[in-house]
Protein backbone atom coordinates (compact mmCIF):
# COMPACT_ATOMS: atom_id res chain seq x y z
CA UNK A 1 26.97 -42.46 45.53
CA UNK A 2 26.48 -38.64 45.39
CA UNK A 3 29.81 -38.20 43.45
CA UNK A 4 27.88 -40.83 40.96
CA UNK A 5 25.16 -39.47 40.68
CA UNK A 6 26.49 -36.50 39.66
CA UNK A 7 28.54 -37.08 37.26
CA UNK A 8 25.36 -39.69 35.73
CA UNK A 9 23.65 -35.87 36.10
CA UNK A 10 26.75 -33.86 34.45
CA UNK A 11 26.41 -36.50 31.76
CA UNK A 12 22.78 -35.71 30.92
CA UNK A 13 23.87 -32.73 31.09
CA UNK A 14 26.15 -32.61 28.45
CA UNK A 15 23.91 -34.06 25.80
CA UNK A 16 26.01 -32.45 23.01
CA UNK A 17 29.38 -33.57 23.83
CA UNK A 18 30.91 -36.54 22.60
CA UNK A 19 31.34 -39.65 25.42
CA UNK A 20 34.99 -38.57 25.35
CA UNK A 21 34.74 -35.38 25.95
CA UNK A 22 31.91 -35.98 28.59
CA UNK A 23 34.50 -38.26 31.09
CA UNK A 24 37.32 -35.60 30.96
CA UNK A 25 34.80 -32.92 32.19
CA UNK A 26 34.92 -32.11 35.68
CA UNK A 27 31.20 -31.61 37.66
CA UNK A 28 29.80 -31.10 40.95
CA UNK A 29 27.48 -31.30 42.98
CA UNK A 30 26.57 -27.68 43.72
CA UNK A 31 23.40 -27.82 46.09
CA UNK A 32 20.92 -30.07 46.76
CA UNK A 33 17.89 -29.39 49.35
CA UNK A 34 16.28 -32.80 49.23
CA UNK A 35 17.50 -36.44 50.32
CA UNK A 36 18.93 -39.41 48.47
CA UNK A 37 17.45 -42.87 48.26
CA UNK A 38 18.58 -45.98 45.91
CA UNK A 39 17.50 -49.67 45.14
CA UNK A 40 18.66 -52.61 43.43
CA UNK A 41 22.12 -54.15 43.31
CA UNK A 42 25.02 -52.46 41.92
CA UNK A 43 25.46 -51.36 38.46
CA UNK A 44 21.29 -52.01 38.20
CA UNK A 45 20.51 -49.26 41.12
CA UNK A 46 17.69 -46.76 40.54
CA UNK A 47 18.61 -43.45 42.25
CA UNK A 48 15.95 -40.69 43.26
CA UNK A 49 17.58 -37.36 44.67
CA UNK A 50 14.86 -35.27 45.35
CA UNK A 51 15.80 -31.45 45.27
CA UNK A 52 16.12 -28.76 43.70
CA UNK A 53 20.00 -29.40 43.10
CA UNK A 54 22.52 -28.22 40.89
CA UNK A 55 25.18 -29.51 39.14
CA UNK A 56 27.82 -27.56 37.52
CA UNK A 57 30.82 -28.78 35.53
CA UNK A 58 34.28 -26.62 34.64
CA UNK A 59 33.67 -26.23 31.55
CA UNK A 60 31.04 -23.77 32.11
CA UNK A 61 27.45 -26.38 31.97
CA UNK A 62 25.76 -25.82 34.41
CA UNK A 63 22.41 -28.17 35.22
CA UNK A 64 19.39 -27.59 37.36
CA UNK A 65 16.08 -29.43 37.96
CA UNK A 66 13.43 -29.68 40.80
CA UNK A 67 14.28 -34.07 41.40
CA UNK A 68 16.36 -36.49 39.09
CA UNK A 69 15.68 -40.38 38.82
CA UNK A 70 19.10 -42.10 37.33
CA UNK A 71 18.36 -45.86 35.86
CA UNK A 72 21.87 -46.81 36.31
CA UNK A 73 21.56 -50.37 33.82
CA UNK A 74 20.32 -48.12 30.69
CA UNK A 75 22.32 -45.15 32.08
CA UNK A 76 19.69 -42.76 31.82
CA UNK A 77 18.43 -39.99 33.69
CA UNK A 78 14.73 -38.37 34.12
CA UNK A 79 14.62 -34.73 35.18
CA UNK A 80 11.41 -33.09 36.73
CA UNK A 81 10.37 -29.72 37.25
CA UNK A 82 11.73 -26.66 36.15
CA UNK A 83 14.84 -28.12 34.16
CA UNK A 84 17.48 -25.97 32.73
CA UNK A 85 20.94 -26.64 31.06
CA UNK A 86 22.90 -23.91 30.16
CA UNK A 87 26.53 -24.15 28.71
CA UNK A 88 27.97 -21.76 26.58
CA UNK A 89 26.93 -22.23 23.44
CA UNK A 90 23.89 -23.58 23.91
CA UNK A 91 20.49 -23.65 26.20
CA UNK A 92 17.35 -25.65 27.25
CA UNK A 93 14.98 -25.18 29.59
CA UNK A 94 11.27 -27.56 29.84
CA UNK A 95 9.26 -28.78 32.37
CA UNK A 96 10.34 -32.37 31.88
CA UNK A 97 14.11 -33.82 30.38
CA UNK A 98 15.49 -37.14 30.02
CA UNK A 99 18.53 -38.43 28.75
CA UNK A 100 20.23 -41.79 27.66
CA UNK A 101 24.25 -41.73 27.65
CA UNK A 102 24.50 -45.10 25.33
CA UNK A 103 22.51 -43.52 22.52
CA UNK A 104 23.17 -39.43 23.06
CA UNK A 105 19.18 -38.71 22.91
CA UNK A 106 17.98 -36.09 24.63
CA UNK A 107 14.09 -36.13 25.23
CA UNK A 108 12.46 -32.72 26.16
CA UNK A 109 8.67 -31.46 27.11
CA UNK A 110 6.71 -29.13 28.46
CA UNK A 111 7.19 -25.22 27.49
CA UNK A 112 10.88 -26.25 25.68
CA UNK A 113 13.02 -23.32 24.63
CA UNK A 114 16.20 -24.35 23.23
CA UNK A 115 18.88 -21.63 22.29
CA UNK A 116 22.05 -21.41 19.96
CA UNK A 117 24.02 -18.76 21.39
CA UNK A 118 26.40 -18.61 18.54
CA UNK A 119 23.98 -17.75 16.10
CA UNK A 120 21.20 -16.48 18.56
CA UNK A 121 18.62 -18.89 16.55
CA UNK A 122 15.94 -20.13 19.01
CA UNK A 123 13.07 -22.82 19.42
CA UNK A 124 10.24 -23.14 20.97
CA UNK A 125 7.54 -25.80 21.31
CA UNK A 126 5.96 -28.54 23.41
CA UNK A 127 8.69 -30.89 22.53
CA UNK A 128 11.94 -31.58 21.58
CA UNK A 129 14.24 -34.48 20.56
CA UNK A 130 17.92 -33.80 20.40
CA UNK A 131 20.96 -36.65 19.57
CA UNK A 132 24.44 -35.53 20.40
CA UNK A 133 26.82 -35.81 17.62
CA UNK A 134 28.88 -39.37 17.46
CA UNK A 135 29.77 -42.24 15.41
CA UNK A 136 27.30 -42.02 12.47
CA UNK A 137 26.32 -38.55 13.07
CA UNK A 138 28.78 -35.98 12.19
CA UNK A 139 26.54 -33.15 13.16
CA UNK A 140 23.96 -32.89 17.04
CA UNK A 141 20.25 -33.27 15.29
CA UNK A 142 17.02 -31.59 16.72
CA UNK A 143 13.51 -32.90 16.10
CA UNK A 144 10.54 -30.57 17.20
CA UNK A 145 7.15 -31.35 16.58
CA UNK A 146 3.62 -30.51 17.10
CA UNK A 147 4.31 -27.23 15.32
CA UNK A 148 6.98 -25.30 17.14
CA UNK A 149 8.39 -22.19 16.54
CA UNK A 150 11.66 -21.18 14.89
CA UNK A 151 13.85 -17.95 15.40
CA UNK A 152 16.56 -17.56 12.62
CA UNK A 153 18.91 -14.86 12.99
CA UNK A 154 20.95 -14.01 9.56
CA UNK A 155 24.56 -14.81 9.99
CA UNK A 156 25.21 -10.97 8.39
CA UNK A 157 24.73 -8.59 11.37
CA UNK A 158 22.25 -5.88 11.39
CA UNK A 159 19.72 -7.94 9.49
CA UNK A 160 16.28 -9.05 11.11
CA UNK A 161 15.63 -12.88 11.81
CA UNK A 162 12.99 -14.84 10.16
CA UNK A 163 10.40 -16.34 12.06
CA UNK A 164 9.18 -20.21 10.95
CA UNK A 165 6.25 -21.81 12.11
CA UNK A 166 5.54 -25.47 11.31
CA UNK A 167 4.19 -28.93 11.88
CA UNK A 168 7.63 -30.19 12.40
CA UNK A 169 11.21 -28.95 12.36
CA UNK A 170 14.33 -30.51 12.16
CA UNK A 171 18.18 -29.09 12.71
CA UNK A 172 21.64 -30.04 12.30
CA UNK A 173 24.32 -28.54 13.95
CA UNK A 174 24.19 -24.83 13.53
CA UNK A 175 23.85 -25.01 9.56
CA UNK A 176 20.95 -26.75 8.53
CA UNK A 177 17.36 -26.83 9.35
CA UNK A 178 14.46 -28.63 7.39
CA UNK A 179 10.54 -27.19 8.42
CA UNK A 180 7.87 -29.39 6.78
CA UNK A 181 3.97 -29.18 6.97
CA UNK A 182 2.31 -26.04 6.53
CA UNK A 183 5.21 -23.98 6.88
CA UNK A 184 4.82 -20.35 7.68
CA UNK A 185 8.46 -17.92 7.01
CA UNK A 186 8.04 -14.13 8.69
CA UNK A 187 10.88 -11.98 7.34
CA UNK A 188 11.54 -8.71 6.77
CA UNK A 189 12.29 -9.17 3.18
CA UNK A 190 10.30 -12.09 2.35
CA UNK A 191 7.46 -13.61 3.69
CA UNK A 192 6.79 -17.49 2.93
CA UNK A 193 4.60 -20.50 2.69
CA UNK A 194 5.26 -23.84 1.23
CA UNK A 195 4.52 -27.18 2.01
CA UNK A 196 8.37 -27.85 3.08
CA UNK A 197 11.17 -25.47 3.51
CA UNK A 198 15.06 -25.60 3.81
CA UNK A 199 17.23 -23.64 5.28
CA UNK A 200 21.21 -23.12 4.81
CA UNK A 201 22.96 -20.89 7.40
CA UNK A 202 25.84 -20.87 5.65
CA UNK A 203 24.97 -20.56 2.56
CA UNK A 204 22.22 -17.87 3.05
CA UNK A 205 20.14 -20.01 1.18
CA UNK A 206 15.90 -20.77 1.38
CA UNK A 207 14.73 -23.26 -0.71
CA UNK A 208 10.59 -23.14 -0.69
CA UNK A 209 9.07 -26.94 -1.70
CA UNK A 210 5.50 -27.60 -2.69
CA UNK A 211 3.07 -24.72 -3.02
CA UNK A 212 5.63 -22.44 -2.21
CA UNK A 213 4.62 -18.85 -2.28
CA UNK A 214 6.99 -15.86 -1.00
CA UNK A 215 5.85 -12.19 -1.21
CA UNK A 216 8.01 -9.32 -0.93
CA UNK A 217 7.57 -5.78 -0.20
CA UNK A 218 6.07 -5.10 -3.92
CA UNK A 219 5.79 -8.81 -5.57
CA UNK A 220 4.30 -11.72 -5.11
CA UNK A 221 5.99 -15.33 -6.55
CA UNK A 222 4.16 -18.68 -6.67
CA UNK A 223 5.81 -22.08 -8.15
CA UNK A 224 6.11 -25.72 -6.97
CA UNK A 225 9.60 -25.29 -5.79
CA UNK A 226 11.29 -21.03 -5.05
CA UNK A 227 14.84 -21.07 -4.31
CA UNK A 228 16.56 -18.03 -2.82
CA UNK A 229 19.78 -16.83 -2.29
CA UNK A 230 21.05 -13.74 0.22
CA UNK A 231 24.03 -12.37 0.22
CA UNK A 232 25.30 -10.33 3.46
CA UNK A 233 21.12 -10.84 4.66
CA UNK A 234 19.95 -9.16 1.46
CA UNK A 235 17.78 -11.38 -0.74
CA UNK A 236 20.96 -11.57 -4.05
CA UNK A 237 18.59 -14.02 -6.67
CA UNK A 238 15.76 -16.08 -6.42
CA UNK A 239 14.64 -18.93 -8.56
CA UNK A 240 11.34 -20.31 -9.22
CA UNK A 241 10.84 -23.73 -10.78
CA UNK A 242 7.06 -25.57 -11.95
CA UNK A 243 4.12 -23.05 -13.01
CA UNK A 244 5.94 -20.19 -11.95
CA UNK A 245 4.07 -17.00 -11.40
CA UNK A 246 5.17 -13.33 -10.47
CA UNK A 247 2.78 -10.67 -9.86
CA UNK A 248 4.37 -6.65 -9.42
CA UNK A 249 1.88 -3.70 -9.28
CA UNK A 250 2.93 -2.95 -13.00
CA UNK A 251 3.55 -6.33 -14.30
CA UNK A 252 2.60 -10.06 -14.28
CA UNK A 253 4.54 -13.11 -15.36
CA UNK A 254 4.15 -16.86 -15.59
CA UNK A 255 6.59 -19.59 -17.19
CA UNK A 256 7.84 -23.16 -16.42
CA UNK A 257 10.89 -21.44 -14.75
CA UNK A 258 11.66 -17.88 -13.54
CA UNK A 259 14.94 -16.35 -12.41
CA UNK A 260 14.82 -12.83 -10.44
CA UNK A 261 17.97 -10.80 -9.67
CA UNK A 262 17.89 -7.84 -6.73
CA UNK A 263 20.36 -5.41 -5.70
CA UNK A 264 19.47 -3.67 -2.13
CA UNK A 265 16.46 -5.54 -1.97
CA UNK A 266 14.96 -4.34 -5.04
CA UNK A 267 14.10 -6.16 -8.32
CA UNK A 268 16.17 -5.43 -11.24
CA UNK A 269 16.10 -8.16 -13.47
CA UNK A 270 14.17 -11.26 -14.26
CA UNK A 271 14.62 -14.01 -17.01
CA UNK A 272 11.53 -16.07 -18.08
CA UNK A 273 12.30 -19.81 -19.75
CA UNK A 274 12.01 -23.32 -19.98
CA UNK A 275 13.19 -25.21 -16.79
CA UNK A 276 15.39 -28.63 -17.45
CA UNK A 277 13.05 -31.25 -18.36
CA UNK A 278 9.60 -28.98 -18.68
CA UNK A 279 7.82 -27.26 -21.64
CA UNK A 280 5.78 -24.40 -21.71
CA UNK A 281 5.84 -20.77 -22.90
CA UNK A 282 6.27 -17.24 -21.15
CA UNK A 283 3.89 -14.82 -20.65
CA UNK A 284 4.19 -11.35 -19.45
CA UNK A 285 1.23 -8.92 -18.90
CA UNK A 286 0.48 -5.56 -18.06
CA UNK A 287 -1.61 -2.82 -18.07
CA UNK A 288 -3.12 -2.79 -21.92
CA UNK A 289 -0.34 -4.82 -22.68
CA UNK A 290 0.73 -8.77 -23.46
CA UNK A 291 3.65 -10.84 -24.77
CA UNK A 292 4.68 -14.28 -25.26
CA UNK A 293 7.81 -15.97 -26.21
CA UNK A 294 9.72 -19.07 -25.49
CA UNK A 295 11.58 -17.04 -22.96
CA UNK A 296 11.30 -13.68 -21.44
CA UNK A 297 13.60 -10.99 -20.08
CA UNK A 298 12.09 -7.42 -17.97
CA UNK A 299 14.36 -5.29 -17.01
CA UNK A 300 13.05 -3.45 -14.15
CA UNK A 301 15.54 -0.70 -12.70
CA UNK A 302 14.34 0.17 -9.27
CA UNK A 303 11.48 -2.18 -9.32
CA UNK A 304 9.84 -0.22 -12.41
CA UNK A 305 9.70 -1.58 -15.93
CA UNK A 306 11.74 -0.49 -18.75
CA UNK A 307 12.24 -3.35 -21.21
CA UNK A 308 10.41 -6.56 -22.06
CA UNK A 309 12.31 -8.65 -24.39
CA UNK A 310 10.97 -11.57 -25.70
CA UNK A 311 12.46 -14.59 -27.89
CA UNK A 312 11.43 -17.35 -30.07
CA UNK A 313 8.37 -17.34 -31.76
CA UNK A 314 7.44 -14.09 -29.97
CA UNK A 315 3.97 -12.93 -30.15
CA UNK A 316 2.83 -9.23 -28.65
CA UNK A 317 -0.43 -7.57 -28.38
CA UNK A 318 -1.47 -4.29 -26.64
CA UNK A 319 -4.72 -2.70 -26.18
CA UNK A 320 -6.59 0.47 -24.95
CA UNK A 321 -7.70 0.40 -21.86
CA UNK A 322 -9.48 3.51 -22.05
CA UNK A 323 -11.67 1.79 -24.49
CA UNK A 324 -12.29 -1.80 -23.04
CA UNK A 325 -15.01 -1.46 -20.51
CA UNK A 326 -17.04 -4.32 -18.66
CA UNK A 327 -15.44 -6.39 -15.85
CA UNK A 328 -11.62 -7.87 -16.45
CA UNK A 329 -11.78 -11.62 -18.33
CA UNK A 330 -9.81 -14.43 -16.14
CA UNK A 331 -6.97 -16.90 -17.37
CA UNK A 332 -7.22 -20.24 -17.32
CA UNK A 333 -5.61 -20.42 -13.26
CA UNK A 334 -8.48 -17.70 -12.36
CA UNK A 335 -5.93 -14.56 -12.83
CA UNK A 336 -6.63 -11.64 -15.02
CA UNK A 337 -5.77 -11.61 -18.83
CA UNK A 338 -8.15 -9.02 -20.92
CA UNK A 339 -6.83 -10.57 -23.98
CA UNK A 340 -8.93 -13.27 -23.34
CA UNK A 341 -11.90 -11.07 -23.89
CA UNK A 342 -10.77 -8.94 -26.62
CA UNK A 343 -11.63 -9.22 -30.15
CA UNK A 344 -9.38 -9.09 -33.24
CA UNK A 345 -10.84 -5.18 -33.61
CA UNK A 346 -10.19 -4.17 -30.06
CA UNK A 347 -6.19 -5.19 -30.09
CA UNK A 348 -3.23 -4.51 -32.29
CA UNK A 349 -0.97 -7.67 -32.77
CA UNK A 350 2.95 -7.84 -33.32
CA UNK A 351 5.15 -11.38 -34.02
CA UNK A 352 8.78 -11.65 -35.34
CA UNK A 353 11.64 -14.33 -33.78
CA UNK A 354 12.25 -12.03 -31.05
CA UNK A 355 9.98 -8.62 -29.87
CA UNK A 356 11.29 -5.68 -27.62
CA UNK A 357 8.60 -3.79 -25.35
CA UNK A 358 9.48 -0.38 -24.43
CA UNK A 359 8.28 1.06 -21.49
CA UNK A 360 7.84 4.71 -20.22
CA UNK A 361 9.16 6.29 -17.22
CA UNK A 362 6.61 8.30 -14.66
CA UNK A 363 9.34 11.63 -15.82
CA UNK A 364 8.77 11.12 -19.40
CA UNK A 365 5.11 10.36 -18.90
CA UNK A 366 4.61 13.26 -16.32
CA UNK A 367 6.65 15.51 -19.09
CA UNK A 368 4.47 14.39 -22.08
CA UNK A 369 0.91 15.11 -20.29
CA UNK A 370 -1.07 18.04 -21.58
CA UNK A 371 -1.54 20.85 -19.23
CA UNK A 372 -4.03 20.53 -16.85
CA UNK A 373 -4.46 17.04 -17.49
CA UNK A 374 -4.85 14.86 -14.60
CA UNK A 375 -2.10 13.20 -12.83
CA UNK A 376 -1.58 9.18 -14.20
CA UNK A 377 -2.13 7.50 -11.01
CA UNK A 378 -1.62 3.94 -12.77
CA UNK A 379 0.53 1.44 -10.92
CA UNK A 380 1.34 0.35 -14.06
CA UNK A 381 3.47 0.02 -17.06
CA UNK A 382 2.66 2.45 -19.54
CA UNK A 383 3.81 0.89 -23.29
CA UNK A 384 5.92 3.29 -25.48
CA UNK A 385 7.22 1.03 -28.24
CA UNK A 386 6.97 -2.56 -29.74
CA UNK A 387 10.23 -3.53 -31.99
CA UNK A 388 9.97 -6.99 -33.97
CA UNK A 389 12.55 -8.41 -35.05
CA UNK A 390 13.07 -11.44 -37.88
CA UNK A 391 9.76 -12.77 -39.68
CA UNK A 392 8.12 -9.55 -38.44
CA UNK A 393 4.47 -9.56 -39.29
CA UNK A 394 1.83 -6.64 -37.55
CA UNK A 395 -1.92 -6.64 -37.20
CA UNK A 396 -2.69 -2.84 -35.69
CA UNK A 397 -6.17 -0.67 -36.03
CA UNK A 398 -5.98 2.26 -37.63
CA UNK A 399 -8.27 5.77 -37.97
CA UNK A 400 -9.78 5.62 -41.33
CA UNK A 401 -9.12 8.21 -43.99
CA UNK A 402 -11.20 10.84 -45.22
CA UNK A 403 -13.01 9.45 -47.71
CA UNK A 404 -14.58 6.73 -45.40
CA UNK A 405 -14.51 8.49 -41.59
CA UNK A 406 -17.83 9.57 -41.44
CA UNK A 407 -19.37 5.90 -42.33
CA UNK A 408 -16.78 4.39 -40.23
CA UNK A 409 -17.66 6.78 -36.72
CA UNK A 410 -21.20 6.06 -37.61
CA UNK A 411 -20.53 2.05 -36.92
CA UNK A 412 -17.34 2.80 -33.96
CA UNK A 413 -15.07 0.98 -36.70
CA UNK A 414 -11.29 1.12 -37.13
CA UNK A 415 -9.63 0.00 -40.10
CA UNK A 416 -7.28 -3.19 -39.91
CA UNK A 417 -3.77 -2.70 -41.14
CA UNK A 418 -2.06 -5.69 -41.61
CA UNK A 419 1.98 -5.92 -42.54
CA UNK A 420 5.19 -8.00 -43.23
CA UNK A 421 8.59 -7.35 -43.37
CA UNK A 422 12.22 -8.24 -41.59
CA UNK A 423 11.70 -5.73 -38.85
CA UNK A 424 8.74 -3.97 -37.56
CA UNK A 425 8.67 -0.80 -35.26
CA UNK A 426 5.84 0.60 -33.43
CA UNK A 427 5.19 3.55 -31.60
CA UNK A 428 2.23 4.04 -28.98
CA UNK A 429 0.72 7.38 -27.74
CA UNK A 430 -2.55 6.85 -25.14
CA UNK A 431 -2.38 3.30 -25.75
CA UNK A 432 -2.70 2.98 -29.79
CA UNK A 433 -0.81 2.80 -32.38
CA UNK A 434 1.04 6.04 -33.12
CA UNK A 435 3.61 5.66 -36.31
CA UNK A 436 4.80 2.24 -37.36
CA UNK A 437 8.19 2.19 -39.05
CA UNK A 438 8.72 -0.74 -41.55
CA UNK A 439 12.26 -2.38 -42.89
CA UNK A 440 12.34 -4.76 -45.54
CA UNK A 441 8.55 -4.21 -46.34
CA UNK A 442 7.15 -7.45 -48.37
CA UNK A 443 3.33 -6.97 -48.11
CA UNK A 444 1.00 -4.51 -46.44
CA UNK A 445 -2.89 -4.86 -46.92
CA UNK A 446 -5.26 -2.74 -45.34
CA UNK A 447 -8.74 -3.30 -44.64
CA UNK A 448 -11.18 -0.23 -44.75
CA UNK A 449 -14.26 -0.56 -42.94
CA UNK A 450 -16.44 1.59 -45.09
CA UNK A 451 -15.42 -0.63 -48.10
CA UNK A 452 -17.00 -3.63 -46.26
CA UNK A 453 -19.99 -2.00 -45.81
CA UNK A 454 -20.25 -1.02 -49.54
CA UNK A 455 -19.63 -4.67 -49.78
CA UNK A 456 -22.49 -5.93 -47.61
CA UNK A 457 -24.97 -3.30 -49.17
CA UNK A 458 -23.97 -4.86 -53.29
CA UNK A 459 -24.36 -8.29 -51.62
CA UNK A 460 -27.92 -7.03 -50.17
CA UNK A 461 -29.08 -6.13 -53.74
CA UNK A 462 -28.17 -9.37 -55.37
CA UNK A 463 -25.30 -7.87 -56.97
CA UNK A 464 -23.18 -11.28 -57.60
CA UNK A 465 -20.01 -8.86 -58.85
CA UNK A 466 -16.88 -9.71 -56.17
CA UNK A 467 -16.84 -7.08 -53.53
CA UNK A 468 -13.11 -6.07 -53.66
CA UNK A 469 -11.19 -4.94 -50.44
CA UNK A 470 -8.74 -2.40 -51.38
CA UNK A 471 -4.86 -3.38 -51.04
CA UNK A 472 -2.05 -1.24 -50.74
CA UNK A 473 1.18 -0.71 -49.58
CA UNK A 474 0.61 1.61 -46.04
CA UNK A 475 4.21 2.85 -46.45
CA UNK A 476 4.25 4.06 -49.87
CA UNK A 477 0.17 5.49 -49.36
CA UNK A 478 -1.78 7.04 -47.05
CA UNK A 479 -4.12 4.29 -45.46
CA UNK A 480 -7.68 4.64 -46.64
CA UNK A 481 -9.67 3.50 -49.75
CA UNK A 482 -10.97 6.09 -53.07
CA UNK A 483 -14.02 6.75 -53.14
CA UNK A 484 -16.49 4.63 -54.63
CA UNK A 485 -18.13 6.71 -58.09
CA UNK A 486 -21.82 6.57 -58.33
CA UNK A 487 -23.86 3.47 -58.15
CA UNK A 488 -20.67 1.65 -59.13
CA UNK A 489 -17.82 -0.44 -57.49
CA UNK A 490 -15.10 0.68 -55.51
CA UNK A 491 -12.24 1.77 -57.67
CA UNK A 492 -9.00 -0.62 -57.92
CA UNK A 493 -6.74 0.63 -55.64
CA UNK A 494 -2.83 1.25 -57.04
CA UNK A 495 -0.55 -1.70 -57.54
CA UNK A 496 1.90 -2.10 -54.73
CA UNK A 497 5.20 -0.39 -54.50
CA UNK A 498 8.27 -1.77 -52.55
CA UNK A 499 8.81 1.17 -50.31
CA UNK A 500 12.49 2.17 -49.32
CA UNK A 501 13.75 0.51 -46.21
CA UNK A 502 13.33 2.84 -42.92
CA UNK A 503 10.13 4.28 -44.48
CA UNK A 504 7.54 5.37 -41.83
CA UNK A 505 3.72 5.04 -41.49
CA UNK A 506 1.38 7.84 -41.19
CA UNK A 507 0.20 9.23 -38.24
CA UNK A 508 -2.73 6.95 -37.85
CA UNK A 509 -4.59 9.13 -35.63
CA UNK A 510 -4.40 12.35 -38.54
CA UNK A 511 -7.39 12.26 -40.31
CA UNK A 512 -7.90 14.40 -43.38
């Protein structure tokens, strides 16, 4: 009966084995302080051997517990007290263990800590339910519930493990594990929350499902579903599908899909765009800065912007900050967007098929700044250049001319300069429009704000005449409206003239 009884023990023992592999292993009885006592016929006995004992097999398991109850019809075994199975690749320890040979389930409670010393993964909870691997199951599966704890350690050495917390986890083999209700992912790259996770050893791959949110070290991503992949423990590429939102210190973008690319941990690229079966446009924002497009492309060397680039029916806008006060607007999902506060006088506007945003460097920035000028502090992008390209129209304030500045800093008021042409290029300095250069010019109009009020004063006095805005072509002349002769109307301004291609705008911030 004791030789039995343990081999019924070695066999709960080996609850990852296959039955097979189980009868060809050798185990023994190694100690046992307390007696034996049996009922019921044979083959239906019920054995209690009280203890502790220990039972160790050659293969290197070895089994102890404080008493054992075998139910030898059902072939199943209860272990109390202090149980722990070690072999070597795996180990469990609990307060309570039993274990059915006809089905291969393990049941665990009480304080469980179950180990896989290959990959030095680990968890922890107040129970755990394990099925060996056998006909139907190709891989052992663990069940833990009433939110355990899970220790992943990267298969690439050197690289910390992630911590998962969750209402319920689930394991197969050494590859795969599945964490669903409020999960919770500590890593040293990435932290993470999502209403389910996956998890592929292998693969080095995390795939985030439901309100999934990861943060790294300077970003922060949001999206119904976030897939990432590592390569050698690094975070490689990560890929966010459904309202997709990224928020850097110097830059913010949404889209239906978003694709991010790292090297060493650190951003360097991201693509913005429509996800398979999903509409919606891109938006990137910044710092006095905004663009939109059917997709989106930053380039962000070192985890810094350089380049924006935006196609189909691209639309950018930039502002100065300097010069919108009052508390920041919000979007319509409760972020910040100061375009939504802006009016048409307060922002300079930019479309074409596809727009470029330049951005400048802290060097070039820190080279350009007058001296004794305080440092730029900003931990954001700072915009150096807008290029539009195809069907490239331009909305952009400008200082008004000599004839009309003293009316127009009286009122605050910028003139409006308004252009179209195949390619549009313009050039910021403290967050305004510095020179715009113009190829394939077809139209320019600008709108002088002392003409208006000459305007509004005619219309005061009854005058019915037609209060003519003056139109010109910016690239050919000087921006700025004649002067009005006495008691009279403004003077017609010259008929357009096609200027040569590459021609460039006046400094708008020179006045005469």
């Amino acid at each position: 009966m004791r030789r039995l009884l343990a081999i019924l023990l070695a066999v709960a023992a080996i609850m990852v084995l296959p039955r097979e592999a189980a009868a060809q292993n050798v185990c023994n009885l190694v100690y046992q302080q307390g007696g034996w006592s049996s009922s019921g016929p044979e083959g239906q006995r019920i054995i209690n051997a009280g203890g502790p004992l220990n039972v160790r097999c050659a293969n290197g398991e070895d089994l102890r517990a404080d008493s054992a109850v075998m139910f030898e019809a059902i072939n199943e075994v209860h272990l109390f007290g202090r149980v722990d199975y070690q072999d070597p690749t795996r180990a469990l320890t609990s307060d309570y263990a039993t274990y059915n040979g006809n089905t291969g389930r393990l049941w665990a409670t009480g304080s469980v800590v179950f180990t896989d010393k290959n990959r030095g993964s680990t968890l922890r909870g107040p129970n755990l339910e394990y099925f060996r691997a056998g006909m139907g199951r190709p891989q052992a599966q663990a069940i833990a519930t009433e939110r355990p704890h899970l220790t992943v350690v990267p298969s690439s050495r050197g690289r910390q493990p992630m911590e998962i917390d969750a209402n319920r986890i689930t394991t197969a083999g050494e590859q795969f594990m599945t964490a669903e209700g409020n999960v919770v992912i500590d890593g040293k790259e990435m932290d993470a929350w999502a209403s389910e996770a996956y998890y592929d050893a292998t693969a080095e791959k995390m795939e985030l499902r439901g309100n999934a949110r990861a943060k790294g070290e300077q970003y922060e991503l949001t999206a119904d579903y976030i897939e990432s992949i590592l390569a050698q423990g690094a975070i490689d590429r990560v890929l966010a599908r459904g309202n997709s939102r990224l928020v850097q210190e110097r830059l913010r973008i949404t889209g239906p899909q978003l694709q991010m690319f790292f090297a060493r941990d650190s951003l360097q690229r991201l693509v913005s765009g429509n996800a398979p079966q999903s509409k919606g446009r891109s938006v990137a924002l910044s710092r006095g800065f905004r663009m939109e497009a059917d997709s989106l492309e930053a380039l962000t060397p070192g985890q810094r912007v350089r380049q924006v680039i935006a196609i189909g029916a691209a639309q950018g806008q930039s502002w100065d900050t300097l010069q919108v006060a009052g508390p920041t607007p919000q979007d319509a999902a409760g972020q910040p967007d100061t375009v939504a506060g802006l009016s048409l006088g307060q922002r300079d506007l930019l479309f074409g098929d596809t727009i470029i945003g330049y951005f400048q460097s802290d060097s070039a920035r820190a080279a350009v700044r007058p001296a004794g000028a305080p440092a730029d502090t900003s931990q954001n992008a700072q915009l150096e250049r807008l290029l539009a390209l195809g069907s490239a129209r331009s909305l952009y304030r400008m200082a008004p001319s000599s004839d009309s500045a003293q009316a127009a800093r009286a009122g605050g008021r910028r003139g409006i300069n308004y252009l179209i042409g195949d390619t549009i290029d313009l050039a910021f300095a403290d967050g305004e429009v510095d020179v715009a250069t113009v190829r394939g010019l077809k139209r320019g109009v600008y709108l002088d704000p002392a003409l208006r009020d000459t305007a509004r004063a005619d219309s005061a006095r009854g005058d019915t005449a037609a209060a003519r805005v003056a139109e010109r072509t910016p690239a050919v002349v000087r921006p700025g409206a004649p002067a009005a002769p006495a008691g009279g109307q403004p003077t017609s301004p010259p008929a357009p003239v096609a200027a040569p291609p590459g021609t460039t705008l006046p400094d708008r911030r020179r006045v005469p």
